[in-house]
N, C-alpha and C. Protein backbone atom coordinates (compact mmCIF):
# COMPACT_ATOMS: atom_id res chain seq x y z
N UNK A 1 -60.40 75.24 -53.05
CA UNK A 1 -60.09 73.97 -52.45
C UNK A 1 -61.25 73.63 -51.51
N UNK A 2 -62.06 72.35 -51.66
CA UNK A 2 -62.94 72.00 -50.77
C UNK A 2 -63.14 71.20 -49.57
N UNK A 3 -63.15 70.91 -49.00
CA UNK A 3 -63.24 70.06 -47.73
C UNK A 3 -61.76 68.68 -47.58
N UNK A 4 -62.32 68.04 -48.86
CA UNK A 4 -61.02 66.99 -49.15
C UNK A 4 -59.69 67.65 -48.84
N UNK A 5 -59.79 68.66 -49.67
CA UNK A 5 -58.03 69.33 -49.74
C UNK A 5 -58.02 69.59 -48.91
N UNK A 6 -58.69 70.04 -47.58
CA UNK A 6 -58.05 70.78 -46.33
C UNK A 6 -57.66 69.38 -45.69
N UNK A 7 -58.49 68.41 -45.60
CA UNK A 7 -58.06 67.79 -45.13
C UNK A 7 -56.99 66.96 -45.40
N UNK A 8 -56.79 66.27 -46.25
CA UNK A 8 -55.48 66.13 -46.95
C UNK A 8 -54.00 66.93 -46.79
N UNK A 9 -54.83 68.14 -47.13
CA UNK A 9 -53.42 69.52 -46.40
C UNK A 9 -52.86 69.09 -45.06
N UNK A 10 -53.99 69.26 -44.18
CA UNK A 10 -53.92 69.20 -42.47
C UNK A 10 -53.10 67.36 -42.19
N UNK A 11 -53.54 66.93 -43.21
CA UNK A 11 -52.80 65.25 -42.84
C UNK A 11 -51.41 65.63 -43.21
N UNK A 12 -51.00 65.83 -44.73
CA UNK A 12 -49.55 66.17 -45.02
C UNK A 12 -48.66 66.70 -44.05
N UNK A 13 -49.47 67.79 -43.64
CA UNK A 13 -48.60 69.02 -42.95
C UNK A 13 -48.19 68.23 -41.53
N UNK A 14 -49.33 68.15 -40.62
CA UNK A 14 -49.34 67.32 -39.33
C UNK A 14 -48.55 65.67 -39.45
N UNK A 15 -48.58 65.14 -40.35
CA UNK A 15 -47.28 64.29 -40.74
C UNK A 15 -45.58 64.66 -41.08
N UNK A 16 -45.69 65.66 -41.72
CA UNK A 16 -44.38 65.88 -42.12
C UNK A 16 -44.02 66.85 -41.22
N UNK A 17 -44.97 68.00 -40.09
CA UNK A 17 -44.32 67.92 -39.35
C UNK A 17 -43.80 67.58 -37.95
N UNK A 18 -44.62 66.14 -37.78
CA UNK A 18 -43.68 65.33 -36.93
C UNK A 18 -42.73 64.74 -37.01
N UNK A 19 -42.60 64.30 -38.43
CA UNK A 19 -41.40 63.62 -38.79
C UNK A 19 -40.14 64.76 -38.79
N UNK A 20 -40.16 65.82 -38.98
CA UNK A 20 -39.57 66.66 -39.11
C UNK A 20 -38.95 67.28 -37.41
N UNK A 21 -39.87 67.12 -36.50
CA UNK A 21 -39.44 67.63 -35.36
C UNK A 21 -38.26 67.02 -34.39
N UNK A 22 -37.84 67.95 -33.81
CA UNK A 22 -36.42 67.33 -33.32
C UNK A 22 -36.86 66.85 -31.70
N UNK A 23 -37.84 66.71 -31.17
CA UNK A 23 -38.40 66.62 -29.92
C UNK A 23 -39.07 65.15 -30.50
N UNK A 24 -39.90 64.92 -31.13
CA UNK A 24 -40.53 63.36 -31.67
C UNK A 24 -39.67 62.47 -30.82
N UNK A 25 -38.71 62.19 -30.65
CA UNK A 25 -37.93 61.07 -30.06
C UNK A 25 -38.20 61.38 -28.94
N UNK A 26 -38.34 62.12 -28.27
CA UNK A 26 -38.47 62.21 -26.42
C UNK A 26 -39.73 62.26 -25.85
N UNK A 27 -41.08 62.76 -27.54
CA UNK A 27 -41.77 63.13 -26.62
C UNK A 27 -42.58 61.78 -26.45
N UNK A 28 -43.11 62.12 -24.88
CA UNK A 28 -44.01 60.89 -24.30
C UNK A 28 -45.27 61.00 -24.92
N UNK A 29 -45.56 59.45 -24.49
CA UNK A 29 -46.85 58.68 -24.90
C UNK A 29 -47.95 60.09 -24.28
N UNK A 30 -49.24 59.76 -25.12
CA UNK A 30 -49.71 59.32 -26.67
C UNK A 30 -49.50 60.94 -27.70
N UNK A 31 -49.52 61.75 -27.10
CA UNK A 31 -49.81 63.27 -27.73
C UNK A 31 -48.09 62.58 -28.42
N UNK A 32 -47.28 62.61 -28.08
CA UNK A 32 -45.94 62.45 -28.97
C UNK A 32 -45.95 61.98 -29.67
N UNK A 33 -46.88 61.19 -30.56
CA UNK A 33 -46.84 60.02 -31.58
C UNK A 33 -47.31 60.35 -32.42
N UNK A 34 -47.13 59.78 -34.05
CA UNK A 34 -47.79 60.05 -34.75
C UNK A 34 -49.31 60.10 -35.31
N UNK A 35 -49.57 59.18 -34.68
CA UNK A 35 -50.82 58.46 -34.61
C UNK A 35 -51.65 60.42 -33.78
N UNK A 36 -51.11 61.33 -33.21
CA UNK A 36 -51.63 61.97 -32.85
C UNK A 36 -51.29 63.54 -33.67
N UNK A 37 -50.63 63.49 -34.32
CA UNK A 37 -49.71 64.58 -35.49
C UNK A 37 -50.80 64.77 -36.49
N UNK A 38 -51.25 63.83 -37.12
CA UNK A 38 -52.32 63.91 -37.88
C UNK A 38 -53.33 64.18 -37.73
N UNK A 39 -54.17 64.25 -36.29
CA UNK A 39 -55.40 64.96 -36.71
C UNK A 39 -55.43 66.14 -36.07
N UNK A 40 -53.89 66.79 -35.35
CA UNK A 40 -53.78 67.78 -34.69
C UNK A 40 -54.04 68.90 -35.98
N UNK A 41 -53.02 68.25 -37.06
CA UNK A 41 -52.57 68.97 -38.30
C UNK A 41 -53.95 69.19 -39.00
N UNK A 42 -55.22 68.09 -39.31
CA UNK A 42 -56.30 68.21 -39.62
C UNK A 42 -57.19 69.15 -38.93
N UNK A 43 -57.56 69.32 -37.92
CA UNK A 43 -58.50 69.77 -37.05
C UNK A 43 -57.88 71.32 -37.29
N UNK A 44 -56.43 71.67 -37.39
CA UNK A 44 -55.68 73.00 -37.76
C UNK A 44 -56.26 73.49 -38.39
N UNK A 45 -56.37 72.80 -39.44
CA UNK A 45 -56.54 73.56 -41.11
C UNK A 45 -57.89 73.24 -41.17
N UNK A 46 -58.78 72.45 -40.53
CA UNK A 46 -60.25 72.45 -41.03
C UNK A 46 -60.44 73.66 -40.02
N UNK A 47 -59.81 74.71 -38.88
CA UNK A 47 -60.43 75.39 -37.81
C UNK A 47 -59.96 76.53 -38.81
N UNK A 48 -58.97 76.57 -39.53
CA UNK A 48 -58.66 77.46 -40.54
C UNK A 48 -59.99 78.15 -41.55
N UNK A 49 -59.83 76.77 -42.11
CA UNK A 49 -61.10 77.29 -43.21
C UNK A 49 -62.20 77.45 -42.73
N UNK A 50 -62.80 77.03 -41.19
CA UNK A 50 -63.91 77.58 -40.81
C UNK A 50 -63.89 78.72 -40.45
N UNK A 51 -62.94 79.34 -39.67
CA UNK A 51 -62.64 80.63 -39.48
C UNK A 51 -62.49 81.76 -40.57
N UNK A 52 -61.86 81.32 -41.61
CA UNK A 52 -61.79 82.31 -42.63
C UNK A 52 -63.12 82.16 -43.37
N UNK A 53 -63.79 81.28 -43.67
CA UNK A 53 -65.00 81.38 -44.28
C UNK A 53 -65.94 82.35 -43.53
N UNK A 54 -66.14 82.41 -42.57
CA UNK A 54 -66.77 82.97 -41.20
C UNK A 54 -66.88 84.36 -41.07
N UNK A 55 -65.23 84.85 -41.01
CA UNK A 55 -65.27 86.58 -41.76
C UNK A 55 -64.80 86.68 -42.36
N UNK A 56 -64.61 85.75 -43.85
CA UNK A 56 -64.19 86.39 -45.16
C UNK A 56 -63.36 86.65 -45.78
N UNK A 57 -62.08 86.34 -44.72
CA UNK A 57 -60.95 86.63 -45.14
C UNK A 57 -60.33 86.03 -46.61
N UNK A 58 -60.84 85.28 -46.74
CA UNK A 58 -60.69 84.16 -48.37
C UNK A 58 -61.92 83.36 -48.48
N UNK A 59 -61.68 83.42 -49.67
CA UNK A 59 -62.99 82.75 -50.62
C UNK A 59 -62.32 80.83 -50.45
N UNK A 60 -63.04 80.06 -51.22
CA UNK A 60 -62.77 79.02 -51.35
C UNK A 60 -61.84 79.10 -52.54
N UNK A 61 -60.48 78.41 -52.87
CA UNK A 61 -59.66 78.09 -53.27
C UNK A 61 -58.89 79.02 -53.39
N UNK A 62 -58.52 79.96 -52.73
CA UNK A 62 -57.42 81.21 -53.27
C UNK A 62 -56.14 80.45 -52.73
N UNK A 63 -55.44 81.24 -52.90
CA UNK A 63 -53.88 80.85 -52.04
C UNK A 63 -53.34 81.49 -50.80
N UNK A 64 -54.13 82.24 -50.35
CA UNK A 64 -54.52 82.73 -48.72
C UNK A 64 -54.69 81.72 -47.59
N UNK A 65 -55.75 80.79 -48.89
CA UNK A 65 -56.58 79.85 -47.67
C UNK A 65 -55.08 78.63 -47.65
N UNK A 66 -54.65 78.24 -48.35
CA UNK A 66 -53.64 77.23 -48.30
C UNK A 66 -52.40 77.46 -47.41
N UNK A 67 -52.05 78.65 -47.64
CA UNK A 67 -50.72 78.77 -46.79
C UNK A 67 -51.42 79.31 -45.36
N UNK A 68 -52.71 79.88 -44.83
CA UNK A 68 -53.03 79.59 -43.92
C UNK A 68 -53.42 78.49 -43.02
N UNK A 69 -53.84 77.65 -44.05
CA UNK A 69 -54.16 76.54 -43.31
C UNK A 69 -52.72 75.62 -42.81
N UNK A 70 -51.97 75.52 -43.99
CA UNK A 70 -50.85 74.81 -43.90
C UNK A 70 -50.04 75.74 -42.80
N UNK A 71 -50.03 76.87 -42.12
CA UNK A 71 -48.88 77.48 -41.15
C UNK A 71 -49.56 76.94 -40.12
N UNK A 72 -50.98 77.05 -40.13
CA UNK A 72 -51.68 76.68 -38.63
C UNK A 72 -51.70 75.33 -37.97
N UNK A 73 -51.98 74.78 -39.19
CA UNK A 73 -51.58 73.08 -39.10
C UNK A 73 -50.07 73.14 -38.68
N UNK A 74 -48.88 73.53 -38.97
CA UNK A 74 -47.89 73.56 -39.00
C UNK A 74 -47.33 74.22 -37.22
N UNK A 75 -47.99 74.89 -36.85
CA UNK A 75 -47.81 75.50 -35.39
C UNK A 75 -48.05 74.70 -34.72
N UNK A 76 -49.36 73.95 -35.11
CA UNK A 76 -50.44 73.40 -33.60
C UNK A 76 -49.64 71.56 -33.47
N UNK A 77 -49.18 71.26 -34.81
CA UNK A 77 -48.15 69.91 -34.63
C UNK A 77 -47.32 70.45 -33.73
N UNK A 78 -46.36 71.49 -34.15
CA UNK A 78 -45.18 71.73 -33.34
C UNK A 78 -45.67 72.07 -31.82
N UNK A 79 -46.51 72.73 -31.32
CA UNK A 79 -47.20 72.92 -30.23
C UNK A 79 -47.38 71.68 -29.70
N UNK A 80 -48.21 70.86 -30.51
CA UNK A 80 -48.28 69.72 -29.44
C UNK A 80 -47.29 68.79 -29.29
N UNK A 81 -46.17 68.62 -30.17
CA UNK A 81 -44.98 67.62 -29.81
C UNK A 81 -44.43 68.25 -28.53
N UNK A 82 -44.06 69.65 -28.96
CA UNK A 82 -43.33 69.87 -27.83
C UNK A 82 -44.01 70.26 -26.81
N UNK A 83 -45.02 70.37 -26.32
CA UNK A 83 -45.69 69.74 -25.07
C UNK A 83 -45.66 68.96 -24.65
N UNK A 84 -45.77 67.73 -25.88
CA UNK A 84 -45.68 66.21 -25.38
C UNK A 84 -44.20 65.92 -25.23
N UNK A 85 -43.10 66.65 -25.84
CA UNK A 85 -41.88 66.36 -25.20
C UNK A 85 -41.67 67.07 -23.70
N UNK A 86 -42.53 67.95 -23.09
CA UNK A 86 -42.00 67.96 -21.66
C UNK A 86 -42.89 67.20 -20.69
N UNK A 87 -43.50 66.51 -21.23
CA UNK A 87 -43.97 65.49 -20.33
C UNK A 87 -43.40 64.80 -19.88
N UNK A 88 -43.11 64.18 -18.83
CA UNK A 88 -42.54 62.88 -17.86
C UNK A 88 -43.17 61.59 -18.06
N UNK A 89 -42.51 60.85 -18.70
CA UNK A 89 -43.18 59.34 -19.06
C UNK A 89 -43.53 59.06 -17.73
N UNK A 90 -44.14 59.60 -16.39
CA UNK A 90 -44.88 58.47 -15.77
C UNK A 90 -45.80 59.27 -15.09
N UNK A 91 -45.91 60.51 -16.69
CA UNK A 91 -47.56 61.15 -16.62
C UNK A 91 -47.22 62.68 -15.09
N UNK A 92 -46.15 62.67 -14.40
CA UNK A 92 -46.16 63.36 -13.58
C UNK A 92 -46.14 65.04 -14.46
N UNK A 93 -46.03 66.33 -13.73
CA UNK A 93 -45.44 67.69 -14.79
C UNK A 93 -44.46 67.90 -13.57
């Protein structure tokens, strides 16, 4: 899988899982939004495949690199909603 697919991966994943999270409704402006799910989920899975390319852990296209990229993407959405759900809409912590 080359560059496209990760990124594509990292969009899917970082989309579906905001839509998926049960915090999305509370969490505050802007990290809570979708508009910010997507390149959390991207930047995941492209830090993925740079990392595994790096020491080797997978070659380009195995199925190592996919379900890694897609769990990491998959953490760092959920990480940042629910950060952005304990935020205080008027920016205070």
């Amino acid at each position: 899988m080359g560059w496209p697919g990760i990124v594509f991966l990292g969009l899917v994943v970082g989309l579906a899982g905001w839509w998926r999270h049960p915090l999305r409704r509370v969490a505050s402006k802007p990290f809570g939004r979708i508009w910010a799910a997507g390149p959390v989920g991207i930047l995941a899975a492209m830090l993925t495949k740079m990392l595994g390319n790096l020491t080797g852990a997978f070659h380009d296209g195995d199925s190592l690199e996919w379900l890694a990229s897609a769990l990491l993407a998959l953490v760092a959405v959920t990480v940042t909603i629910g950060l952005a759900a304990r935020r205080r809409p008027d920016g205070s912590t």
